[in-house]
Protein backbone atom coordinates (compact mmCIF):
# COMPACT_ATOMS: atom_id res chain seq x y z
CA UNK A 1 75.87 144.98 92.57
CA UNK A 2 74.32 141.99 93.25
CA UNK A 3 76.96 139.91 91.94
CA UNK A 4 79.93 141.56 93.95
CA UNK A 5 77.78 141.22 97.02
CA UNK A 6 77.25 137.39 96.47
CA UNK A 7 81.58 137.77 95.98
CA UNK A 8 82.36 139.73 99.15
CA UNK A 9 80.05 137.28 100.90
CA UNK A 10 81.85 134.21 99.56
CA UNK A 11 85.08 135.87 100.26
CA UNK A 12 84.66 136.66 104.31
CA UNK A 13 83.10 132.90 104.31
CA UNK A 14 86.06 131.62 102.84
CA UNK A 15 88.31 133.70 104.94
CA UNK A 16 86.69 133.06 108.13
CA UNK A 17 86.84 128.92 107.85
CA UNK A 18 90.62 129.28 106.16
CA UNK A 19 91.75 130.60 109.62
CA UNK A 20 89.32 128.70 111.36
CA UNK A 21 91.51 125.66 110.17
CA UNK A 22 94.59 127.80 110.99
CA UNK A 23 93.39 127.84 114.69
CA UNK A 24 92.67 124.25 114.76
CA UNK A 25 95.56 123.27 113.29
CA UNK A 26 97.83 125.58 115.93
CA UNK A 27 95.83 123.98 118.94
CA UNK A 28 96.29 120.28 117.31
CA UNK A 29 99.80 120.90 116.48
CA UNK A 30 100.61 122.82 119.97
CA UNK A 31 101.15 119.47 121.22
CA UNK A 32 104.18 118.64 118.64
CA UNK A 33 105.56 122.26 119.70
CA UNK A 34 105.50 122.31 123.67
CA UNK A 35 104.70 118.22 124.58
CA UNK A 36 108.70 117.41 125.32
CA UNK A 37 109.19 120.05 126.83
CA UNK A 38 106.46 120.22 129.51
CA UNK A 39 107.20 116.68 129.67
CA UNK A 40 110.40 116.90 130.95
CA UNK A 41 109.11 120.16 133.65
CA UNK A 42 111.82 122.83 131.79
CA UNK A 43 108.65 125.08 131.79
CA UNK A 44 105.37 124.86 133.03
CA UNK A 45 102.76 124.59 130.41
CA UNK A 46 101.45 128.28 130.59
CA UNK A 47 105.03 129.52 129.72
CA UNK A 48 105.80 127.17 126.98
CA UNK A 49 102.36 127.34 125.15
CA UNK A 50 102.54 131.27 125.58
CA UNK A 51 106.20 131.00 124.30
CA UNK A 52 105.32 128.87 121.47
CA UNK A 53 102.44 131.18 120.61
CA UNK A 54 104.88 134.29 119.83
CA UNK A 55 107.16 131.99 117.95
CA UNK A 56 104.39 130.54 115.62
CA UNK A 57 103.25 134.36 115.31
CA UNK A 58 106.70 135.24 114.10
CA UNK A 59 107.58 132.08 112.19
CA UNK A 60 105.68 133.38 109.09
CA UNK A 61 107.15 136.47 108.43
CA UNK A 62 110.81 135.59 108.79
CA UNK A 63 111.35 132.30 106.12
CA UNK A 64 109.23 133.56 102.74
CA UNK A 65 106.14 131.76 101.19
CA UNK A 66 107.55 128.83 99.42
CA UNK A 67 105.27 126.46 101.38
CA UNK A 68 101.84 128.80 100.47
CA UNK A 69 102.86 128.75 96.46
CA UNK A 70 103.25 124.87 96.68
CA UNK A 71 99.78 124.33 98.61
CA UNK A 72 98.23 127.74 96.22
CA UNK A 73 99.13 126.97 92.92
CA UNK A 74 101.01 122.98 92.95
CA UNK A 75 97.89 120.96 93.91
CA UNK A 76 95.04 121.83 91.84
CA UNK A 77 94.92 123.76 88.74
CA UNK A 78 93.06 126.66 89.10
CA UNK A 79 93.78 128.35 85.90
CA UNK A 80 91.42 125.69 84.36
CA UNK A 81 88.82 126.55 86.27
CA UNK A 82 85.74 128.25 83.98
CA UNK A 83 85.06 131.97 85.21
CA UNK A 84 81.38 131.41 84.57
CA UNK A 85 81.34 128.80 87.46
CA UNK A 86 82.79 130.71 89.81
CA UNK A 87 80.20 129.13 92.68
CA UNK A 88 81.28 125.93 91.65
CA UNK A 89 85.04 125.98 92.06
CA UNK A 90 84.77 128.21 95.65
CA UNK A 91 82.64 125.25 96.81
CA UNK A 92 84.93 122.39 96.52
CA UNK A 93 87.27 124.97 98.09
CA UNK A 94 85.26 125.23 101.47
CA UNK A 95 84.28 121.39 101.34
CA UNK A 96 88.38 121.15 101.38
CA UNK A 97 88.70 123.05 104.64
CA UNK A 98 85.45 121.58 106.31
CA UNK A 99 86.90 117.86 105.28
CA UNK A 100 90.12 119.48 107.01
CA UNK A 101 88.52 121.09 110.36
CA UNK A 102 86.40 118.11 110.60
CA UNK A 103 89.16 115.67 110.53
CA UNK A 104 91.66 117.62 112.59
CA UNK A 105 88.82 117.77 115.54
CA UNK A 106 88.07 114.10 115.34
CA UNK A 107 91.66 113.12 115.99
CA UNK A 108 92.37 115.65 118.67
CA UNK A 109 89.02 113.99 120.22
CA UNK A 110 90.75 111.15 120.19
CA UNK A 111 93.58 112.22 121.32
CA UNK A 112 95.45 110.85 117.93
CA UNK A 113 98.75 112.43 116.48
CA UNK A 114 97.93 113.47 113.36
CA UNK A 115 98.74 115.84 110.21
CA UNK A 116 96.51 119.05 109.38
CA UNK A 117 98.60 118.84 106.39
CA UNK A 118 97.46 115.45 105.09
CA UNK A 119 94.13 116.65 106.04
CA UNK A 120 93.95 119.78 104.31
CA UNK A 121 95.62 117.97 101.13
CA UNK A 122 93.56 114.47 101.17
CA UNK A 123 90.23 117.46 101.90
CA UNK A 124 91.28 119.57 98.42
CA UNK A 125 91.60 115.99 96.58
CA UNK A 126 88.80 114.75 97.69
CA UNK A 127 86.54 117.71 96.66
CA UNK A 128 88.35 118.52 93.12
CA UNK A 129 87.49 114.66 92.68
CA UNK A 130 84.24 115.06 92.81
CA UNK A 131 83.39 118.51 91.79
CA UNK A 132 85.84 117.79 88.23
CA UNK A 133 87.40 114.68 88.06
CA UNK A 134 91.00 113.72 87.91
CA UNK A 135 91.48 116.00 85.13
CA UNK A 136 92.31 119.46 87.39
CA UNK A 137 94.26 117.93 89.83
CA UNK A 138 98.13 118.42 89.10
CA UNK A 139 99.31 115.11 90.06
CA UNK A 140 102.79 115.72 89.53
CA UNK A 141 102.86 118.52 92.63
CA UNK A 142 100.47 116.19 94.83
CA UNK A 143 103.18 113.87 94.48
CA UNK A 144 106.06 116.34 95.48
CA UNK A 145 103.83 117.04 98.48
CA UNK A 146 103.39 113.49 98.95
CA UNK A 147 107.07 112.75 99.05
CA UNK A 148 107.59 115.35 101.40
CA UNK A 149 104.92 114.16 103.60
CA UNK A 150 106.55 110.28 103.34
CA UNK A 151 110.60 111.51 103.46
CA UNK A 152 110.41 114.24 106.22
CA UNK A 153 109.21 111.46 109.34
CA UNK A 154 112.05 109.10 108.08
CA UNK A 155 114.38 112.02 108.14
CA UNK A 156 113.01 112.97 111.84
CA UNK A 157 113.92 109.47 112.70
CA UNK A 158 117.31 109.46 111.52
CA UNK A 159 118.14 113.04 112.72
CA UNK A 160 116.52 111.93 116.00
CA UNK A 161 118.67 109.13 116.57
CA UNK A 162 122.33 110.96 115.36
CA UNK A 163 121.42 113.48 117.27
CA UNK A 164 120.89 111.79 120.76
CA UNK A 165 124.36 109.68 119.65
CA UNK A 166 126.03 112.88 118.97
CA UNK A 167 124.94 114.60 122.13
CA UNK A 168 125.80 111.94 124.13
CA UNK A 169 129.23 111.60 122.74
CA UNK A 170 129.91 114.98 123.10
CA UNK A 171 128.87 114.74 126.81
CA UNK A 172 129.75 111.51 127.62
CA UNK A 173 132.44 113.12 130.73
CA UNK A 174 130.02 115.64 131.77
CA UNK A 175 128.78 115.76 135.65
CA UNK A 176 125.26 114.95 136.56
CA UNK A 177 124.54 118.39 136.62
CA UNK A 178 124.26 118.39 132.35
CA UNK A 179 120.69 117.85 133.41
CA UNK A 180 120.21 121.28 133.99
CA UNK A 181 122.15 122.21 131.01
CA UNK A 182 119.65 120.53 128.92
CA UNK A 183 116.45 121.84 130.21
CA UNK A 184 118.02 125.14 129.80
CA UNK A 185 118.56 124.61 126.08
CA UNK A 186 115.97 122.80 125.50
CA UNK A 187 114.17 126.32 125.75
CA UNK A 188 115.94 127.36 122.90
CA UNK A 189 115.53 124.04 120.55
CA UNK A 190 111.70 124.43 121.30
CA UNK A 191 111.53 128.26 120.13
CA UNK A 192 113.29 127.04 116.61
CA UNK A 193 110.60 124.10 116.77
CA UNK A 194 107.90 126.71 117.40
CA UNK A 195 109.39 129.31 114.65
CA UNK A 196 109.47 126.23 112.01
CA UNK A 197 106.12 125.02 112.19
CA UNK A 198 104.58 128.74 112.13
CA UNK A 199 106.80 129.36 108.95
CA UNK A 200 105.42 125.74 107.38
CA UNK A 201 102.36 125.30 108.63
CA UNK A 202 100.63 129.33 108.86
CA UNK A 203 101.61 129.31 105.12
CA UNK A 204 99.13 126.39 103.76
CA UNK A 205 96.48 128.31 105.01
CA UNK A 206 98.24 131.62 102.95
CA UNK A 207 97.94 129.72 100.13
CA UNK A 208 94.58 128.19 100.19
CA UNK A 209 93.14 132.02 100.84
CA UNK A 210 95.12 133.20 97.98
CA UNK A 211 94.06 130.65 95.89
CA UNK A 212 90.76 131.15 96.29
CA UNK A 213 90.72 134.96 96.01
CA UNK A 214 91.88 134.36 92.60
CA UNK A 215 89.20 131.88 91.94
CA UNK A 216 86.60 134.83 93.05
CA UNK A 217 88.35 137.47 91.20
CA UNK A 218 89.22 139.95 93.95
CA UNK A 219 93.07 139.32 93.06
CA UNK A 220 94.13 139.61 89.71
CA UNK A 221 96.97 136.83 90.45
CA UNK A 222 98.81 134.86 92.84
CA UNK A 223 100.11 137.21 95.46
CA UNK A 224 100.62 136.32 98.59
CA UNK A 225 99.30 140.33 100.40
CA UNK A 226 100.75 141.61 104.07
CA UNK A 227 97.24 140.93 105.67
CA UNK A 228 97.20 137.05 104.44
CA UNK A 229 100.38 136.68 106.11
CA UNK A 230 99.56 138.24 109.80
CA UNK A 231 96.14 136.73 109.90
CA UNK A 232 97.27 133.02 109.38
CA UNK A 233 100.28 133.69 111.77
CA UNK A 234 97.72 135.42 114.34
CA UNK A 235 95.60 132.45 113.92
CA UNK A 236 97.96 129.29 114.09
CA UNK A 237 99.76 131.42 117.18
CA UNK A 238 95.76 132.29 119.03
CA UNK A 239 95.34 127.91 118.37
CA UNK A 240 99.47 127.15 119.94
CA UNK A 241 98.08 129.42 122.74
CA UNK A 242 95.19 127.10 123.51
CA UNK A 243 96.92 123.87 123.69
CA UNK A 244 96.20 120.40 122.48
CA UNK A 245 96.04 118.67 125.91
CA UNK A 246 94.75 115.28 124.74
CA UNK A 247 97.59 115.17 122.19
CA UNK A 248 100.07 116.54 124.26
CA UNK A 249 100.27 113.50 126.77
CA UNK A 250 99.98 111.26 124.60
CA UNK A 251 103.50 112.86 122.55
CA UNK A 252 105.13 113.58 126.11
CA UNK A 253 104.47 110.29 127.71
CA UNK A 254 102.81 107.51 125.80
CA UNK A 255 105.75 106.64 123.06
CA UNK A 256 108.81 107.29 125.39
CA UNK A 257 109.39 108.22 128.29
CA UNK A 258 111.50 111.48 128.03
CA UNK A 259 114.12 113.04 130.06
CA UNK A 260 115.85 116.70 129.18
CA UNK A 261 118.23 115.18 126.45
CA UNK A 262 115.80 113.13 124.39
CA UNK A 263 113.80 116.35 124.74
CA UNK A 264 116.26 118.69 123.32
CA UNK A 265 117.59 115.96 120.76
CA UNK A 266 114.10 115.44 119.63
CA UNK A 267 113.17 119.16 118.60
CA UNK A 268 116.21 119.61 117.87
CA UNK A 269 115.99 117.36 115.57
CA UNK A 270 112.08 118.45 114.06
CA UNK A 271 112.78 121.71 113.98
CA UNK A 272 116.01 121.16 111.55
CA UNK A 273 113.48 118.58 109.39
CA UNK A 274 110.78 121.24 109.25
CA UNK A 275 112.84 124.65 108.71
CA UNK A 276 114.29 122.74 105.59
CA UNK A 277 111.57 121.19 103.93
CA UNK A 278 109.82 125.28 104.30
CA UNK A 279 112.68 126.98 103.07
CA UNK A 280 112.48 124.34 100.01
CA UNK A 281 108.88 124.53 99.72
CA UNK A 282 107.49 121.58 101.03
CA UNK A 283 104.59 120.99 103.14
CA UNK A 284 105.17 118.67 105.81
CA UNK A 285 103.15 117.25 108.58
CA UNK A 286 104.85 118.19 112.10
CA UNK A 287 103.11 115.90 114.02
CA UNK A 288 104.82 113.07 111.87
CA UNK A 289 107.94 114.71 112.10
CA UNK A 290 107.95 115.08 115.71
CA UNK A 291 106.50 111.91 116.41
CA UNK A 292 109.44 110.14 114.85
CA UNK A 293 112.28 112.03 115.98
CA UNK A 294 110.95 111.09 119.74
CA UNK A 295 111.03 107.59 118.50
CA UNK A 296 114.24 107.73 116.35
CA UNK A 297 115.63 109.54 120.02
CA UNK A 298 114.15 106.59 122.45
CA UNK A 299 115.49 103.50 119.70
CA UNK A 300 118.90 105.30 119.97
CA UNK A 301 118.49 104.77 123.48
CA UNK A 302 116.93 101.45 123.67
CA UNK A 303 114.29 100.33 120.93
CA UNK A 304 112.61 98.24 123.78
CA UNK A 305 112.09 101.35 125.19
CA UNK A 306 109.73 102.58 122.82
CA UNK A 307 106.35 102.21 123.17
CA UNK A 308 105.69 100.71 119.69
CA UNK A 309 102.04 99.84 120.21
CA UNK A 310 101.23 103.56 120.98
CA UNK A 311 103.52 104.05 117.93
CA UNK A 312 101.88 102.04 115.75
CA UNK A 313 98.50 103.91 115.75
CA UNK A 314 100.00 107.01 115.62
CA UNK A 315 101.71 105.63 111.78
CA UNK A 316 97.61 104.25 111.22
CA UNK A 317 96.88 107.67 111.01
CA UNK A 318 99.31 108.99 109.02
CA UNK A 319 98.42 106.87 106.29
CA UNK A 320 94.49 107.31 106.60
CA UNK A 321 94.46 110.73 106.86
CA UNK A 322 94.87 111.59 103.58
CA UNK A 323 91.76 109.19 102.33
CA UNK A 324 89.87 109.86 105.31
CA UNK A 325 89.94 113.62 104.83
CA UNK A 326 89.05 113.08 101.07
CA UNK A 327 86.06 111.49 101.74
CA UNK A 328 84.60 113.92 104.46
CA UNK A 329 85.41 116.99 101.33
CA UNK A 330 83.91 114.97 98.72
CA UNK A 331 80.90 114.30 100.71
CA UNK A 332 80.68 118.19 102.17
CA UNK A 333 80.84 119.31 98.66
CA UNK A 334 77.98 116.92 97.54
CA UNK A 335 75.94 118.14 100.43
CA UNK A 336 76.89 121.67 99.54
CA UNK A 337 75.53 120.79 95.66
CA UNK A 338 72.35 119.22 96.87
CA UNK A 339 71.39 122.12 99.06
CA UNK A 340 72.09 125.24 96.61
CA UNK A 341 72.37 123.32 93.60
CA UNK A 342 72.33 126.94 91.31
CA UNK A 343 75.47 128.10 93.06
């Protein structure tokens, strides 16, 4: 009695800081969703943070759980894990998300750009690291994840920039007026930006809940249950709702300065990127993704235009997220040791 106690316990813990990095990851990631789009006035920021907010709700439930079997079963190997230490293997699993949450709140402090997936990846390295060595971590899906995470901003730069140049071909004899036209369709490109990154992102969280329901024994497998699905989607869709304000000036203004085509080209342009990397299962980052398509969409205009020193700190974090993350996990799971080290 005791023992499925100490289980339930675990499990609601577990739970409760899973979608606690959900919401944190909606509110840091609202800015990639509804940033062009404020920027450019097609709707105030009340309307497109409550619009993005149903869209990231319904994102989830409409494109499968590739992305959640990829993060659940591709990154660390849980069927090696020893049933006997059962306290062992949930803890690297909550140093993981605190590595994450920690990470994801330092950058929107600083009002940084920056990917709750690398976070929540480098945080479940980082703690399998030190809780087991290299020896449980299945290398060859951290590298598919990994690839995704590299390819999918180079894509968003290319699609970014064909997109603007195929836009303004296509419009090239329209009247001034085809201003209006684009702020009205921009409304559309942002709710397939908004229904892509629920389906992607919502479904990391899935499978890190999953994943460690198995570990604890309450599911017999890896099955991805109704109730996973609608509380990461209510969760990433309560954080959209929120709003990122730091990070959304500095995606609306500070690399380019965007009128209602870039805007529209841009997430058009992300939300094609991130649909197809969570149809195929891969988890990407959609700050990186939206990031570059608003620079691949202000080079195709002018590359002087760009802001490339803003730029260039946004790419620092990308590539020290991953190690930073690692190292916050690794040393939350130590602490975790030290203070119940019987668990």
């Amino acid at each position: 009695m005791l023992i499925e106690g100490l289980i339930l316990l675990l499990a609601i813990l577990v739970v409760g800081l899973a979608l606690f990095f959900d919401y944190t990851n909606g509110f840091h990631d609202a800015a990639n969703v509804v940033a062009t789009i404020i920027a450019t006035g097609a709707l105030s920021p009340r309307k497109a943070l409550f619009m993005a907010a149903i869209c990231e709700f319904i994102g989830p439930f409409l494109f499968g759980t590739a992305v959640a079997q990829t993060i659940g079963k591709g990154i660390i190997d849980i069927s090696a894990f020893d049933p006997s230490q059962t306290g062992l293997s949930i803890s690297l699993v909550i140093a993981a998300l605190i590595g994450a949450i920690a990470w994801n709140l330092i950058t929107w402090a600083w009002g940084l750009p920056s990917s709750s997936s690398h976070a929540l990846v480098g945080g479940m390295i980082g703690a399998v690291l030190i809780a087991y060595g290299p020896d449980k971590v299945l290398w060859k899906g951290v590298l598919y994840v990994i690839s995704f995470l590299i390819l999918t901003p180079v894509l968003g730069l290319i699609f970014g920039n064909l997109v603007l140049k195929v836009t303004f071909r296509l419009s090239r004899n329209a009247p001034p007026q085809i201003s209006h036209f684009f702020n009205r369709v921009q409304i559309l490109s942002s709710v397939a930006l908004s229904l892509s990154h629920g389906a992607n992102d919502a479904q990391k969280t899935m499978g890190i809940i999953t994943m460690s329901m198995v570990i604890l024994g309450v599911f017999p497998d890896f099955h991805i249950p109704f109730w996973v699905v609608a509380s990461c989607a209510a969760s990433i869709a309560l954080g959209t709702a929120s709003g990122g304000w730091r990070i959304i000036k500095t995606l609306g203004s500070k690399i380019y300065r965007l009128r209602s085509v870039h805007a529209f080209c841009a997430q058009t342009a992300s939300a094609t990127v991130i649909l197809g990397a969570a149809l195929l299962g891969g988890p990407v980052s959609t700050t990186h993704v939206v990031s570059s398509s608003i620079m691949g969409v202000g080079a195709g205009q002018r590359i002087s235009a760009v802001r490339w020193g803003v730029a260039k700190n946004i790419i620092l974090a990308w590539f020290i997220t991953i190690p930073a993350s690692a190292i916050m996990a690794g040393l939350c799971f130590l602490l975790i040791r030290m203070a119940h080290p019987n668990f």
